[in-house]
Protein backbone atom coordinates (compact mmCIF):
# COMPACT_ATOMS: atom_id res chain seq x y z
CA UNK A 1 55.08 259.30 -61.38
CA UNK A 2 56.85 258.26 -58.17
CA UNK A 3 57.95 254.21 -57.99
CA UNK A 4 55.90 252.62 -55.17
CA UNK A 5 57.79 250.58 -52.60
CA UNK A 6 57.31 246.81 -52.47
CA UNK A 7 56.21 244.76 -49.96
CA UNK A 8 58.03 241.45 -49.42
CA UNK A 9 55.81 238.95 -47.88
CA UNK A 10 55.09 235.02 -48.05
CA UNK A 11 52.15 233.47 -49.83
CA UNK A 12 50.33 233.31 -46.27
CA UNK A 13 50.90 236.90 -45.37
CA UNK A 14 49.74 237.96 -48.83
CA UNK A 15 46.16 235.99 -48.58
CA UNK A 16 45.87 237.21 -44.86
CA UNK A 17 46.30 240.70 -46.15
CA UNK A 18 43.55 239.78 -49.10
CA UNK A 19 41.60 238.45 -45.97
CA UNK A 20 41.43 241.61 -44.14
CA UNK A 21 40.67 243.77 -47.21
CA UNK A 22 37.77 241.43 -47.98
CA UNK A 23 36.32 241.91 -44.16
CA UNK A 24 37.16 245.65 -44.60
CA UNK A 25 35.28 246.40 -48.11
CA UNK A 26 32.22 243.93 -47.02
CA UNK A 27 31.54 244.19 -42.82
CA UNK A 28 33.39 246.64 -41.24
CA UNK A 29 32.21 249.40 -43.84
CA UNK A 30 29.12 248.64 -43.19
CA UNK A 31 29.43 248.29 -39.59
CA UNK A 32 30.47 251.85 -39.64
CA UNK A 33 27.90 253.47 -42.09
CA UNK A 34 25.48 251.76 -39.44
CA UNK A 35 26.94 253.85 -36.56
CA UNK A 36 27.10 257.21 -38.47
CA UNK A 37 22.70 256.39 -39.36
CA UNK A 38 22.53 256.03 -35.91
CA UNK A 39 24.57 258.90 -34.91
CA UNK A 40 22.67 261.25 -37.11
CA UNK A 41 19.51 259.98 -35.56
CA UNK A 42 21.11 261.30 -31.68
CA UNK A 43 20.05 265.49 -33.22
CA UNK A 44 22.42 268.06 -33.40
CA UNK A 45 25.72 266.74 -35.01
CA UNK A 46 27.92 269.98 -33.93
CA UNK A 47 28.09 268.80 -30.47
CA UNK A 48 27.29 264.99 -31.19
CA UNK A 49 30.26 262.59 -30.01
CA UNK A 50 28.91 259.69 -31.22
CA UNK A 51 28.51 260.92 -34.75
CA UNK A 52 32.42 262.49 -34.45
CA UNK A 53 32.99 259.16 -32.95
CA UNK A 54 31.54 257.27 -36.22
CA UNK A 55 33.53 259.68 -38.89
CA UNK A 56 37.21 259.06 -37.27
CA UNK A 57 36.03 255.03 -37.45
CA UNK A 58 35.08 255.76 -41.33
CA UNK A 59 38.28 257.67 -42.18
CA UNK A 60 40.75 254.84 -40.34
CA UNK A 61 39.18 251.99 -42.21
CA UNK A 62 39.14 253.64 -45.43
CA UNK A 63 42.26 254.56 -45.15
CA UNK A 64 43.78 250.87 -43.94
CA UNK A 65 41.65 249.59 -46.84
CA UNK A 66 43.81 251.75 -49.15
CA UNK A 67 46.79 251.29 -47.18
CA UNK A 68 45.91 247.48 -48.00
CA UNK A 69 45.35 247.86 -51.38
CA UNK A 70 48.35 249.30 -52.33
CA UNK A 71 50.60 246.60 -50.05
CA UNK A 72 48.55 243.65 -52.15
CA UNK A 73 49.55 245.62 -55.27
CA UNK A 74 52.76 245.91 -54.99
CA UNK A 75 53.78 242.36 -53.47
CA UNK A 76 56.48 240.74 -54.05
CA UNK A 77 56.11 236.52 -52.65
CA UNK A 78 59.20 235.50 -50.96
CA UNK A 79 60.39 232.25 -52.48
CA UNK A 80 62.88 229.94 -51.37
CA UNK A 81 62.86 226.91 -53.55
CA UNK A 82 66.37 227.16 -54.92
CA UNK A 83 67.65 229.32 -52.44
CA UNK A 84 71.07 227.34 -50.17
CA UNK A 85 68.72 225.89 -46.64
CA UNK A 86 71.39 227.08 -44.63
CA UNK A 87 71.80 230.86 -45.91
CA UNK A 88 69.42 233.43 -44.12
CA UNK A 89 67.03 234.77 -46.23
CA UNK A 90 63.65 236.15 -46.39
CA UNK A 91 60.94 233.86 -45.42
CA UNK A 92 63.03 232.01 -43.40
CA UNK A 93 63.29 230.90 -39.66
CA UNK A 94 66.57 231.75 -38.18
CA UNK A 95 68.00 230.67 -34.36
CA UNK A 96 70.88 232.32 -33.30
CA UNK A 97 72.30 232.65 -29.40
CA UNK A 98 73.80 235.46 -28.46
CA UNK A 99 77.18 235.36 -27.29
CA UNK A 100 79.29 234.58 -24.93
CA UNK A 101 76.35 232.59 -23.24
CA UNK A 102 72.72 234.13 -23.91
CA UNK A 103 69.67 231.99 -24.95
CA UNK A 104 68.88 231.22 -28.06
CA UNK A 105 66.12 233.03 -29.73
CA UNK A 106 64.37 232.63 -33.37
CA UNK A 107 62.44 234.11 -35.67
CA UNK A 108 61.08 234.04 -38.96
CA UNK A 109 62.16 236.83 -41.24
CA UNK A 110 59.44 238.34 -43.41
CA UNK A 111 58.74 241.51 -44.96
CA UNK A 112 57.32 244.47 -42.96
CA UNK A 113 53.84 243.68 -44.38
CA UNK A 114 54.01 240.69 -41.81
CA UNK A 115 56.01 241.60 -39.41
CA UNK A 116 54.49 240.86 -35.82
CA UNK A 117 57.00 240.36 -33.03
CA UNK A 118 54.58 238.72 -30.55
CA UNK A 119 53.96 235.82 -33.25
CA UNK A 120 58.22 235.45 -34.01
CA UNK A 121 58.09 237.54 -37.34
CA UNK A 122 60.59 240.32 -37.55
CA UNK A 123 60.79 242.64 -40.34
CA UNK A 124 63.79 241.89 -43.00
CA UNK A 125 64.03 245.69 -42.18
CA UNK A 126 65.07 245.46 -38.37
CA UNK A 127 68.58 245.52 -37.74
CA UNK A 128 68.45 242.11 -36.68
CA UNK A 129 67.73 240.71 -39.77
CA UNK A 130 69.71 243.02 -41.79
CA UNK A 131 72.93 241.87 -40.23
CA UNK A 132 71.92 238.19 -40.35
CA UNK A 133 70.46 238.24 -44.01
CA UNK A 134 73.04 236.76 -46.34
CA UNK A 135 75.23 234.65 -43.40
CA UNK A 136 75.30 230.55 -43.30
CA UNK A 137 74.62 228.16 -39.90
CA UNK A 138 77.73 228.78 -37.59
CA UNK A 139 79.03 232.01 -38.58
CA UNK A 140 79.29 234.64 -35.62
CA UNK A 141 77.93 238.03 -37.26
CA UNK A 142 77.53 241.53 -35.22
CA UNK A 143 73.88 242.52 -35.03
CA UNK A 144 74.03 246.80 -34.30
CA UNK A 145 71.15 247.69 -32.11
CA UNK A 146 70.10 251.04 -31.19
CA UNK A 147 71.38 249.29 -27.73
CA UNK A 148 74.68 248.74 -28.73
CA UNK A 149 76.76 245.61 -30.67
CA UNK A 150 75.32 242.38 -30.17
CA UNK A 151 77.54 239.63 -30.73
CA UNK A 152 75.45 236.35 -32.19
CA UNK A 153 75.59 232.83 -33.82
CA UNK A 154 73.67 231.39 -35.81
CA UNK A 155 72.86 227.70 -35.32
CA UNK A 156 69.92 226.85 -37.55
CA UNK A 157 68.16 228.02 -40.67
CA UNK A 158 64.49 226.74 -41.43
């Protein structure tokens, strides 16, 4: 049997997974068996778009709700109680600038399960994080970028 892969996440990210599977399994099934009645009803379902329509909808959601499943499964909660508050780690917020002069920039690092650049999560995956994972406020550290070598300190932990 092949090991799964676990998901790092915070508390929050696991019960807005749990969240989502719950609207999933209870209205957006049904939602989509609706259609597919419907669908049926339109005749002929060889050349019925609707109906096609209807079946792709049913196959993506059962397929995130598995997808789902498994990540709520096989999370692991990102804890920080004891961890040093000015180390980078997972689950926390980090601002860095980068250097010589750039603006400063911050995000929270969090597993891939939550990652979501638009809301300041970045995956502890990203190459961002990987270089800065591990370093303390006020150390310079190299972040390599499919762009090139970014040069970057970091000035607060969260």
């Amino acid at each position: 049997m092949a090991v799964e892969k676990s998901y790092y996440m915070t508390q929050e990210g696991k019960e807005k997974l749990e969240n989502e599977l719950e609207y999933l399994k209870t209205e957006k099934r049904q939602e989509v068996v609706e259609r597919i009645k419907i669908a049926r009803g339109f005749g002929d379902l060889s050349e019925n778009s609707e109906y096609d329509a209807a079946k792709d909808e049913q196959a993506f959601v059962e397929s995130r709700i598995t997808q789902v499943e498994k990540m709520i499964r096989n999370a692991v909660i990102i804890e920080n109680d004891n961890a040093n508050p000015n180390v980078v780690s997972l689950g926390k917020r980090v601002t860095f600038k980068e250097l010589p002069d750039g603006e400063e920039e911050s995000y929270k690092i969090v597993g891939s399960a939550e990652a979501d650049p638009f809301e300041e999560k970045i995956s502890n995956d990203s190459p961002i994080a990987r270089s800065l994972l591990g370093h303390e406020v006020g150390e310079e550290v190299t972040v390599s970028t499919p762009g090139g070598d970014l040069d970057v300190k970091i000035l607060k932990v969260e």
